[in-house]
Each structure stands twice: as structure tokens, then as C-alpha cells.
Protein backbone atom coordinates (compact mmCIF):
# COMPACT_ATOMS: atom_id res chain seq x y z
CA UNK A 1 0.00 0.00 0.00
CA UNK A 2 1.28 3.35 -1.11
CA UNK A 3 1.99 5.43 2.04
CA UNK A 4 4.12 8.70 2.16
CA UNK A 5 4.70 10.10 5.41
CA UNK A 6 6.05 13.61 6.07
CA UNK A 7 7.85 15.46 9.35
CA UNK A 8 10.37 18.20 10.01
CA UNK A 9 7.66 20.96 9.79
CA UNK A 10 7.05 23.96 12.60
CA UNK A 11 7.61 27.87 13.65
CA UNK A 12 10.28 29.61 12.91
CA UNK A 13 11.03 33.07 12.23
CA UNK A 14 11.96 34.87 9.21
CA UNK A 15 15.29 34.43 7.81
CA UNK A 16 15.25 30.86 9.34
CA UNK A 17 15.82 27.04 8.51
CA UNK A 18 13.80 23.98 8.45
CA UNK A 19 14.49 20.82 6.74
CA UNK A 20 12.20 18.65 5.88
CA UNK A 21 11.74 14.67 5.62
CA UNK A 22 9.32 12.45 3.60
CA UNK A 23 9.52 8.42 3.98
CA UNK A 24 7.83 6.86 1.04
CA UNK A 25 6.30 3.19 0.97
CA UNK A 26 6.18 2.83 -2.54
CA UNK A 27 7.94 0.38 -5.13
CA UNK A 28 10.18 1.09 -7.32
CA UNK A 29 11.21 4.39 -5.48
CA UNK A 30 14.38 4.98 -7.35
CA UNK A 31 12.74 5.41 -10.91
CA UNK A 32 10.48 7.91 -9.80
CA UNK A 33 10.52 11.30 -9.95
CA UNK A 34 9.74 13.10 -6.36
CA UNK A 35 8.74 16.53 -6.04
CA UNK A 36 7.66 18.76 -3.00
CA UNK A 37 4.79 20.63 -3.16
CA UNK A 38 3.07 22.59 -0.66
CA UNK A 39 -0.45 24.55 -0.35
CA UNK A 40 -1.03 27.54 1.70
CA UNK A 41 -4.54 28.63 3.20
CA UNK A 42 -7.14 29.57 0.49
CA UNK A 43 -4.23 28.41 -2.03
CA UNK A 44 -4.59 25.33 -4.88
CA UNK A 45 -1.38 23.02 -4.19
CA UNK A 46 1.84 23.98 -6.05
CA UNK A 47 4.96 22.50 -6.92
CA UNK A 48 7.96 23.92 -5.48
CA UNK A 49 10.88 21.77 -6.04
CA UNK A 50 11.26 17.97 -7.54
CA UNK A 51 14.42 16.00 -8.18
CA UNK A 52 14.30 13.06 -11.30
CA UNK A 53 15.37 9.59 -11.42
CA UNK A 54 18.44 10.64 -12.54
CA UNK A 55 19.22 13.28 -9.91
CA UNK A 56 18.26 16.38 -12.15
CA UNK A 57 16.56 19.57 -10.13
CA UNK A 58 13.62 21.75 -10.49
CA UNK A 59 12.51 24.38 -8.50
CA UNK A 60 9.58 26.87 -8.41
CA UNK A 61 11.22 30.50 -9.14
CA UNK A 62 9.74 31.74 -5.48
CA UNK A 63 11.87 29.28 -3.37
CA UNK A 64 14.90 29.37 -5.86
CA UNK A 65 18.25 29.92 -4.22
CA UNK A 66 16.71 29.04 -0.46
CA UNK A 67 15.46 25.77 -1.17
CA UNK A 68 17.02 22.45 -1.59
CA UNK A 69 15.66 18.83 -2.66
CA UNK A 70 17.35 15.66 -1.99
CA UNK A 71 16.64 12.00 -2.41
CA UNK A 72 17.96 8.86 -0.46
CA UNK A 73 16.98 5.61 -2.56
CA UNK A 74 17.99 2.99 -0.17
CA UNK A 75 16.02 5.50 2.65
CA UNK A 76 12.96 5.69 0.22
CA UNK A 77 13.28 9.42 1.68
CA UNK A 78 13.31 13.00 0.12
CA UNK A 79 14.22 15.76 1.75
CA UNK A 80 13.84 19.45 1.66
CA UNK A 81 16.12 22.23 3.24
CA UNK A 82 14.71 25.19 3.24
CA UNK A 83 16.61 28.21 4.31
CA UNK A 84 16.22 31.86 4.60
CA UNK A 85 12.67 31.36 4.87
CA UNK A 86 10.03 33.93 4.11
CA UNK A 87 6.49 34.69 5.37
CA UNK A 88 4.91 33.68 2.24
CA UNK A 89 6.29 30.15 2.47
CA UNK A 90 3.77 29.55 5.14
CA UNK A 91 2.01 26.57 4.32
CA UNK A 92 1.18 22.85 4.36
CA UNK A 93 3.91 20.70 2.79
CA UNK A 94 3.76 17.38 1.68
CA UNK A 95 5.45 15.51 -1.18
CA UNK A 96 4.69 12.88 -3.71
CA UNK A 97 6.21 11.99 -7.01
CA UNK A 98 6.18 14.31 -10.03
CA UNK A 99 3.24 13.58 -11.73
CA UNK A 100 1.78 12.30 -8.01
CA UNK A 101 1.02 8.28 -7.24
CA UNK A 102 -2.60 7.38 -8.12
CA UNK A 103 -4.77 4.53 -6.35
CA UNK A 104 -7.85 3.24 -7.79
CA UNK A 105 -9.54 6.80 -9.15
CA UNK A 106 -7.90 9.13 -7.02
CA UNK A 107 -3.94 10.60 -6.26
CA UNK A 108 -2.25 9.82 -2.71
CA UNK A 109 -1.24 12.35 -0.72
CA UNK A 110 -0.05 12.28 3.30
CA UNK A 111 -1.25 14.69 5.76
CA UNK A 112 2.10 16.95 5.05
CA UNK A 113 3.87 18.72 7.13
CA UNK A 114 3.10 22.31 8.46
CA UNK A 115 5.79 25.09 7.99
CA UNK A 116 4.79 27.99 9.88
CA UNK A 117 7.14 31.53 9.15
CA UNK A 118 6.69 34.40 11.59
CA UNK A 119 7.86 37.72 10.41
């Protein structure tokens, strides 16, 4: 059963750090592209960084230059470090693959992690 499971989330103040984890129960992890994506209050979900297969890097131009994605294969885990962080990346982050995992009719998503930035 597909299961992705997210943590590292809080309150920090502007300017700060948080890094971010996401386990994910899911075959075949290594030939799938993972992405973070994250969706703020009153806000449809959005992309914000994903790392291929192959190791290449993506990354919304809001978070670009503060933000980093990672993958460990033999982990199953992606990571984000996000530094210098801003108000605006307030939100609910969670991640999935890039396009994200579908079951039956619908995609899978975990319950994501909350970021919270104080100015």
C-alpha cells in the first residue's frame, strides 16, 4: 500500500531554517521522480521543487536559491532544506512523485507537514 509520510515541519522566524523529511512506501522508489509541493490557506497546491530519477533539479522560481531537494533511494526518503525562509512560504507541505502516485480513481497524498514563518 502506497503510504508517504512527512515530518520536520514547525515555527520559525523569518530568515530561518527547516528541513524537511518524507519516507515513502512505494515500489520502485528509485525510478520515480519526487517533487515537493506545498499549499497555503485559500491556495490550490503547487509545486515547489522535484528532483528526477536521474538526480536532475527543479525548483519553483519563489523558493529558488533558499530551497534544496534531496533523495535517499535505499532511505525511500526526500528531503527538503529550506533556508532563509520567508512569510509567504507559510504553508502545508507534503510531497509525492512528479506527476503524483494514483490509487484506484484518485492521487495519494499524506497529511504533510506544516511550515509555519513568523515575520
Amino acid at each position: 500500500q502506497v503510504q508517504l509520510v512527512e515530518s520536520g515541519g514547525g515555527l520559525v522566524q523569518a530568515g530561518g531554517s527547516l528541513r524537511l523529511s518524507c519516507v515513502a512506501s512505494v515500489r520502485f522508489f528509485s525510478f520515480k521522480n519526487m517533487g515537493w509541493y506545498r499549499q497555503a490557506p485559500g491556495k490550490q497546491r503547487e509545486l515547489v521543487a522535484s528532483v528526477g530519477s536521474g538526480g536532475s533539479l527543479d525548483y519553483a522560481d519563489s523558493v529558488k536559491g533558499r530551497f534544496t531537494i534531496s533523495r535517499n533511494n535505499p532511505k525511500n526518503t526526500v528531503y527538503l532544506q529550506m533556508n532563509s525562509l520567508k512569510p509567504e512560504d507559510t504553508a502545508n507541505y507534503y510531497c509525492n512523485a512528479n506527476p503524483p502516485l494514483r490509487s484506484g480513481d484518485g492521487e495519494v497524498w499524506g497529511q504533510g507537514t506544516v511550515v509555519t514563518v513568523s515575520s
